[in-house]
Protein backbone atom coordinates (compact mmCIF):
# COMPACT_ATOMS: atom_id res chain seq x y z
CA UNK A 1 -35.44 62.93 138.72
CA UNK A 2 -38.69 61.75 140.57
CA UNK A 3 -41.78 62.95 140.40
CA UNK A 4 -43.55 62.26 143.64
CA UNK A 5 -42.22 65.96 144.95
CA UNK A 6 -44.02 67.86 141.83
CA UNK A 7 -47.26 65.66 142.27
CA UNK A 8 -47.76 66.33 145.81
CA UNK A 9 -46.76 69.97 145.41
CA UNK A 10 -49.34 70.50 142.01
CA UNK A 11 -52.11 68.04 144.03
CA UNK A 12 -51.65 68.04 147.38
CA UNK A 13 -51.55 64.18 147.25
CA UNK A 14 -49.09 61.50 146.32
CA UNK A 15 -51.42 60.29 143.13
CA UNK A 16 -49.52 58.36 140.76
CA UNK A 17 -47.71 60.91 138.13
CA UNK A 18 -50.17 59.75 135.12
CA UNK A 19 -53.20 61.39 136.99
CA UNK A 20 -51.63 64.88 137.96
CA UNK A 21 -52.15 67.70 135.58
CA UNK A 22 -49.06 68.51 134.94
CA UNK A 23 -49.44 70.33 131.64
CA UNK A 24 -50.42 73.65 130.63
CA UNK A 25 -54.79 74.06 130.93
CA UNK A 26 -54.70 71.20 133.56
CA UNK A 27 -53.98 68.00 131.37
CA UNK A 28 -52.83 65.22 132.58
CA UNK A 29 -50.35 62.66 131.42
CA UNK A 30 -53.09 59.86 130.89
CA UNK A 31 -54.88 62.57 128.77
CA UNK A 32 -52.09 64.11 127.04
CA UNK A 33 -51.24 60.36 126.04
CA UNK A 34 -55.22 59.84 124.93
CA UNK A 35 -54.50 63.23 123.05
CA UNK A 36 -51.85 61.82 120.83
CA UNK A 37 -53.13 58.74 120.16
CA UNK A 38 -56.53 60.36 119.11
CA UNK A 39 -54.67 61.81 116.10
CA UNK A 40 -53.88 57.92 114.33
CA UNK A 41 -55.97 55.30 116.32
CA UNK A 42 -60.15 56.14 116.90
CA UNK A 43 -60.58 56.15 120.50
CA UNK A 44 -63.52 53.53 120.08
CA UNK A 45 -60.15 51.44 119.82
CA UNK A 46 -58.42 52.50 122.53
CA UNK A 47 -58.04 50.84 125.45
CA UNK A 48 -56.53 52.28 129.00
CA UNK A 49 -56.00 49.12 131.42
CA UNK A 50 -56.02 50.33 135.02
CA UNK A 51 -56.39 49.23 138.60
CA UNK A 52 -59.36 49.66 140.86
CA UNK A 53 -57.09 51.12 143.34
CA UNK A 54 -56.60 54.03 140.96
CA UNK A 55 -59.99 54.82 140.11
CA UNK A 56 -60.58 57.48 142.13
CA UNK A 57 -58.31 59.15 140.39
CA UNK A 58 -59.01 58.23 136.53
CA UNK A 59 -62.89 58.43 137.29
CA UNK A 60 -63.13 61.67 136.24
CA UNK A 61 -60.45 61.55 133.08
CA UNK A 62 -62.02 62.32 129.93
């Protein structure tokens, strides 16, 4: 199943599917995944590689 149809319909926008809030209070995959990873590695050592193109949309990520 793709994701571009639930995206567009929960943003309005064809974002990529790591930026779109797709869970419950708003979260997005990107966080959900810095969620997780919180609980074994301090996130003073983790790292999120991205592309400029994106950052409009992982600008305002916590």
């Amino acid at each position: 199943m793709r994701l571009r149809p639930l995206t567009r319909f929960i943003c309005g926008d064809d974002r990529p599917k790591q930026f779109c809030p797709i869970f419950y209070g708003g979260i997005s995959l990107l966080e959900r995944t810095r969620q997780r990873l919180a609980r074994s590695i301090p996130a003073a050592q983790t790292l999120f590689a991205m592309t400029r193109a994106h950052r409009h949309f992982y600008v305002n990520e916590r």
